[in-house]
N, C-alpha and C. Protein backbone atom coordinates (compact mmCIF):
# COMPACT_ATOMS: atom_id res chain seq x y z
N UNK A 1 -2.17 -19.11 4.87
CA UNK A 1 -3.00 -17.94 5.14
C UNK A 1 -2.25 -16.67 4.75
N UNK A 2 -3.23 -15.79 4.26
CA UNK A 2 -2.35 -14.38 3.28
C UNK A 2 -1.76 -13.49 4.77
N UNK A 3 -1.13 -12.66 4.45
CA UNK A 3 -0.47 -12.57 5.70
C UNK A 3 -1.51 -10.82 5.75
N UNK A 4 -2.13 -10.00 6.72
CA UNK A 4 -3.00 -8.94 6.82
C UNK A 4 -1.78 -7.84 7.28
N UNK A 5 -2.00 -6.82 6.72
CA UNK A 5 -1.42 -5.48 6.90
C UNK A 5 -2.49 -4.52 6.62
N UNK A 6 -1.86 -3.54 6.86
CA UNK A 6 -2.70 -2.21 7.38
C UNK A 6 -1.67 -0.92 6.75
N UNK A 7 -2.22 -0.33 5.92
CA UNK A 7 -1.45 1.05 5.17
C UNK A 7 -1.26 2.09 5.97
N UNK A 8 -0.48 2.58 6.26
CA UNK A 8 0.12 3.32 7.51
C UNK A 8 -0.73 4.78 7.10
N UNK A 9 -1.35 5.06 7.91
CA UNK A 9 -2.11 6.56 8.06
C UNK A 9 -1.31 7.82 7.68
N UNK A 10 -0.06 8.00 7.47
CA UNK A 10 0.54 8.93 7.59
C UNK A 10 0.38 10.25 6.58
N UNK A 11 0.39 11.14 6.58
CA UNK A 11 0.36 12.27 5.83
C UNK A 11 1.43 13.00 5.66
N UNK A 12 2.44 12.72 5.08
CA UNK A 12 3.29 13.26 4.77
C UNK A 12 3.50 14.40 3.92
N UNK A 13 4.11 15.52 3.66
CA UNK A 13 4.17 16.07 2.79
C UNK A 13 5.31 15.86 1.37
N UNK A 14 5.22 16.39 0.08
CA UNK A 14 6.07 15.80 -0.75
C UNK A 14 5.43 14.96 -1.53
N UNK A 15 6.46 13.93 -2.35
CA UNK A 15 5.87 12.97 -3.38
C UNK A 15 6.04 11.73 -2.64
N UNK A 16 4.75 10.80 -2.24
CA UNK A 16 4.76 10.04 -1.99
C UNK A 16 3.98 8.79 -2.42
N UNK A 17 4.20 7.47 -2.44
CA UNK A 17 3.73 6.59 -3.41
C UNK A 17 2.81 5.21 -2.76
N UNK A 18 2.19 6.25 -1.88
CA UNK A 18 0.59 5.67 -0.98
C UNK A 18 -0.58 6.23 -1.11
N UNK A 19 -1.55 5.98 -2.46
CA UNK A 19 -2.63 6.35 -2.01
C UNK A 19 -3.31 7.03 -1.19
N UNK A 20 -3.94 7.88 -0.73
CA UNK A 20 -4.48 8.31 0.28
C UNK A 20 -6.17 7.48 0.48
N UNK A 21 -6.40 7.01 -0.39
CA UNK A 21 -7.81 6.62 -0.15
C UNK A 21 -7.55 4.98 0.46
N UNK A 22 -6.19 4.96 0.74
CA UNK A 22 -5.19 3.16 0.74
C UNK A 22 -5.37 3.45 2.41
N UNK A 23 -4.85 4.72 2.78
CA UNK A 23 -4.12 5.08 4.09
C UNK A 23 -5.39 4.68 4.95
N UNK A 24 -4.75 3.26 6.25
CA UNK A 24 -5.21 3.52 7.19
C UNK A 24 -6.18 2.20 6.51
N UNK A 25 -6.07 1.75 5.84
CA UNK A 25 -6.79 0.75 5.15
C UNK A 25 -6.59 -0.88 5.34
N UNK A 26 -7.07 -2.07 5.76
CA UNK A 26 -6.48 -2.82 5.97
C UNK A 26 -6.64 -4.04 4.43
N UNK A 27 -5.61 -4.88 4.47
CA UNK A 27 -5.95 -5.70 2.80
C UNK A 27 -4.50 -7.04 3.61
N UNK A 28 -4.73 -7.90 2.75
CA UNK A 28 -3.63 -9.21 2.46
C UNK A 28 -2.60 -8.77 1.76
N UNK A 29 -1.19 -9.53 2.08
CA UNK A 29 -0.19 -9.38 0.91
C UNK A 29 -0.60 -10.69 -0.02
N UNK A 30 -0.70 -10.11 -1.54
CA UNK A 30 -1.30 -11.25 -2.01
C UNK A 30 0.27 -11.57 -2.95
N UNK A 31 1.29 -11.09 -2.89
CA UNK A 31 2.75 -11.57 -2.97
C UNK A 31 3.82 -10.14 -3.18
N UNK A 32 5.05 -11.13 -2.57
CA UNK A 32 5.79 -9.42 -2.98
C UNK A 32 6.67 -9.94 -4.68
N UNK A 33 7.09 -8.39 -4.71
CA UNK A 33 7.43 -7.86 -5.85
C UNK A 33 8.67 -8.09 -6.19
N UNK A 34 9.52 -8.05 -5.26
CA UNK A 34 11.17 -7.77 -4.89
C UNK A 34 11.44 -6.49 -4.43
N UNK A 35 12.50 -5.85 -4.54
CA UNK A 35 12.96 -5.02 -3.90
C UNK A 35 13.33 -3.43 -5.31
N UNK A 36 13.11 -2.61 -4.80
CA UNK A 36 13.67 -1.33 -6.09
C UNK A 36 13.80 -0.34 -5.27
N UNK A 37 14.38 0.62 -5.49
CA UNK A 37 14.83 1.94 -5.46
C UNK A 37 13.51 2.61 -5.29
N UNK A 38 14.04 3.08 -3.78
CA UNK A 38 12.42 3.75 -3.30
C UNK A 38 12.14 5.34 -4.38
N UNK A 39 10.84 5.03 -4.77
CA UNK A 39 11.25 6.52 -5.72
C UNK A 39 10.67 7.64 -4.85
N UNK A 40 9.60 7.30 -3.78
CA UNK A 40 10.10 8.46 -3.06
C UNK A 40 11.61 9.44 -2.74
N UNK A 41 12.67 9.06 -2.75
CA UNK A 41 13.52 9.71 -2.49
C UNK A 41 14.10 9.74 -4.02
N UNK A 42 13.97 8.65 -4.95
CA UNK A 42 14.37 9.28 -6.76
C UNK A 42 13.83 10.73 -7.00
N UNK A 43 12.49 10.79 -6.39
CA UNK A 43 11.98 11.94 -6.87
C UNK A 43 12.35 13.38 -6.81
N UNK A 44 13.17 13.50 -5.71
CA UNK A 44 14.12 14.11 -5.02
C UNK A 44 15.59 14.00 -5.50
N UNK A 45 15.99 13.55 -6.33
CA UNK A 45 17.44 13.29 -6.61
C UNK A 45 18.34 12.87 -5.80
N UNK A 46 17.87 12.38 -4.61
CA UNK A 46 18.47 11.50 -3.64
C UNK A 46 18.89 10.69 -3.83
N UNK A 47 19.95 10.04 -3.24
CA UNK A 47 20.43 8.06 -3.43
C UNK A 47 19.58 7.57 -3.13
N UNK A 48 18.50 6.67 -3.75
CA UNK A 48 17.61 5.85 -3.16
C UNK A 48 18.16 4.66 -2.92
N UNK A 49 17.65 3.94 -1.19
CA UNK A 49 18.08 2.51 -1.50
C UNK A 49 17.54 1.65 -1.53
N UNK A 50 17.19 0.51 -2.24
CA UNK A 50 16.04 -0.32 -2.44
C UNK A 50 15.29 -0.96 -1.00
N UNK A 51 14.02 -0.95 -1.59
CA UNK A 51 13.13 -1.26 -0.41
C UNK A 51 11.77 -2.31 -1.12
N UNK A 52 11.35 -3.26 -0.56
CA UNK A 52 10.83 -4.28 -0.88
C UNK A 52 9.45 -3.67 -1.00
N UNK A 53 8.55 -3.90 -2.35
CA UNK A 53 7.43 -3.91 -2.87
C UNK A 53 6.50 -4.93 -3.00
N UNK A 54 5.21 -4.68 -2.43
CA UNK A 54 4.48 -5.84 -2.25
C UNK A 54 3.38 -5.15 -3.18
N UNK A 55 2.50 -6.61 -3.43
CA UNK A 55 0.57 -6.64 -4.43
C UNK A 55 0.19 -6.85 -2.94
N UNK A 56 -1.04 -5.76 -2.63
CA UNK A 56 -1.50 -6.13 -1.34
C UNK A 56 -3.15 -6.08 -2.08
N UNK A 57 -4.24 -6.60 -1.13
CA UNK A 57 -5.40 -7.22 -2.14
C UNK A 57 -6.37 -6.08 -0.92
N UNK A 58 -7.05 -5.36 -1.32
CA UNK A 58 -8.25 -5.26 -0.40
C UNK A 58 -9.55 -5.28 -1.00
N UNK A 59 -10.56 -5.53 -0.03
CA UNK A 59 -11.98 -5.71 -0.08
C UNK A 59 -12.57 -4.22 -0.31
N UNK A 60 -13.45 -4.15 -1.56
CA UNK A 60 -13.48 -2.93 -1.57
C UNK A 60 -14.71 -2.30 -0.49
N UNK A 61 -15.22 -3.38 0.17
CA UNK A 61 -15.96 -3.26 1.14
C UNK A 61 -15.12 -2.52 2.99
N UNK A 62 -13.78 -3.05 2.66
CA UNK A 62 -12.81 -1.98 3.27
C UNK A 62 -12.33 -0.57 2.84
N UNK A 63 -12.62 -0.66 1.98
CA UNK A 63 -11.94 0.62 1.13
C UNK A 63 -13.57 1.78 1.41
N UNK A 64 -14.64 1.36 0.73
CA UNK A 64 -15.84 2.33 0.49
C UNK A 64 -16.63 2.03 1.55
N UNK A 65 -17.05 0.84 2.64
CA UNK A 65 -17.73 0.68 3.16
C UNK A 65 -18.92 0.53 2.72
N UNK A 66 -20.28 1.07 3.60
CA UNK A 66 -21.40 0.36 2.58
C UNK A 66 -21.85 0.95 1.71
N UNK A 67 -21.08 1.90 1.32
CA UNK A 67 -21.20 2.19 -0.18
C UNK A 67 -20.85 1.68 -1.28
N UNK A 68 -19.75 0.44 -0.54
CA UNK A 68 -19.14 -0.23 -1.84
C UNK A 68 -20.32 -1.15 -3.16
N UNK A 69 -20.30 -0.98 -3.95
CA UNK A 69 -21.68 -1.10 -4.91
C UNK A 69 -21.35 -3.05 -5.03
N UNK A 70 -20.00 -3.18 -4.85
CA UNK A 70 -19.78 -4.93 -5.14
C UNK A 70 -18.99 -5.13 -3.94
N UNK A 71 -18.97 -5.25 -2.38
CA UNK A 71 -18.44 -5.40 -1.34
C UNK A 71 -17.23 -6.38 -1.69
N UNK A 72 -17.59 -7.66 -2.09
CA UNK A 72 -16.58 -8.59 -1.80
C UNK A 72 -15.71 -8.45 -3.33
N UNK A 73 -15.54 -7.50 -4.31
CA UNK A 73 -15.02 -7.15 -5.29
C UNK A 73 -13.38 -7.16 -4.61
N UNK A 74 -12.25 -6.74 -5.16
CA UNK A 74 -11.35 -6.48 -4.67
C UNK A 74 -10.86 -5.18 -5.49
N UNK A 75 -9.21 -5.30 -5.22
CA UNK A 75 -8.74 -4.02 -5.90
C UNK A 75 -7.50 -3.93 -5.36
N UNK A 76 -6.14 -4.18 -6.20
CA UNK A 76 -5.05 -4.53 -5.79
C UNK A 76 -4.48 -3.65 -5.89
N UNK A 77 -3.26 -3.26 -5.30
CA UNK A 77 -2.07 -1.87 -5.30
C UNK A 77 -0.83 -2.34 -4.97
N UNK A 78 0.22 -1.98 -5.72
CA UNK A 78 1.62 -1.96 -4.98
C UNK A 78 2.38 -0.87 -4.29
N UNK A 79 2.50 -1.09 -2.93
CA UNK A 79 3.14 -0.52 -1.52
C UNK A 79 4.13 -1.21 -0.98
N UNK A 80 5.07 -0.14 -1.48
CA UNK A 80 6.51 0.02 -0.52
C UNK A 80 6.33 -0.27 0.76
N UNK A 81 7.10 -1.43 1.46
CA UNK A 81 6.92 -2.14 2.61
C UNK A 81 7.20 -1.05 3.77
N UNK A 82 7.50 -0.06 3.87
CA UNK A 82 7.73 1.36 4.89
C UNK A 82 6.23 1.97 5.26
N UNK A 83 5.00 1.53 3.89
CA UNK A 83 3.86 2.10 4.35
C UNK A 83 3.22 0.86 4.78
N UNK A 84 3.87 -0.09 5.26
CA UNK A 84 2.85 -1.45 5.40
C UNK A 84 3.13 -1.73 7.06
N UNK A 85 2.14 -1.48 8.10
CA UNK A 85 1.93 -1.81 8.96
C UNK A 85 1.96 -3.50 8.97
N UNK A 86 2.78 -4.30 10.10
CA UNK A 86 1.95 -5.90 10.01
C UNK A 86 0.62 -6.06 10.81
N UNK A 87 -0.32 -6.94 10.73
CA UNK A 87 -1.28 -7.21 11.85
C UNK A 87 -1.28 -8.50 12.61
């Protein structure tokens, strides 16, 4: 069974590499990525230190609600495991 997370609501200010239409959104990890250099803080000229990247899958019937024109469609994104709530 895919494991369910939830995109952390947060609003941060700055460059950050979460969607906002993601935030607060729930989807599957449909596998991770490995690990890279968070570029939130590259962006910044900071030392970044690697942080694990996941393909998470959502229903775009989660995403638009019943507006979604193909509900059970999907629509995949990769998120830095810091914006990934578990459920």
């Amino acid at each position: 069974m895919a494991e369910r997370v939830r995109v952390r609501a947060m609003m941060p200010p700055g460059h950050v590499r979460a969607p906002v239409y993601l935030r607060g959104k729930e989807g599957v990890i449909e596998r991770p990525l490995g690990a890279f250099h968070n570029p939130e803080q590259l962006a910044y000229g900071l030392s970044a230190e690697k942080k694990p990247l996941y393909r998470v899958r959502f229903r775009m019937a989660e995403l638009w609600g019943e507006t979604a024109e193909n509900p059970n469609d999907t629509l995949d994104a990769e998120i830095y495991e810091h914006w990934l709530e578990r459920l």
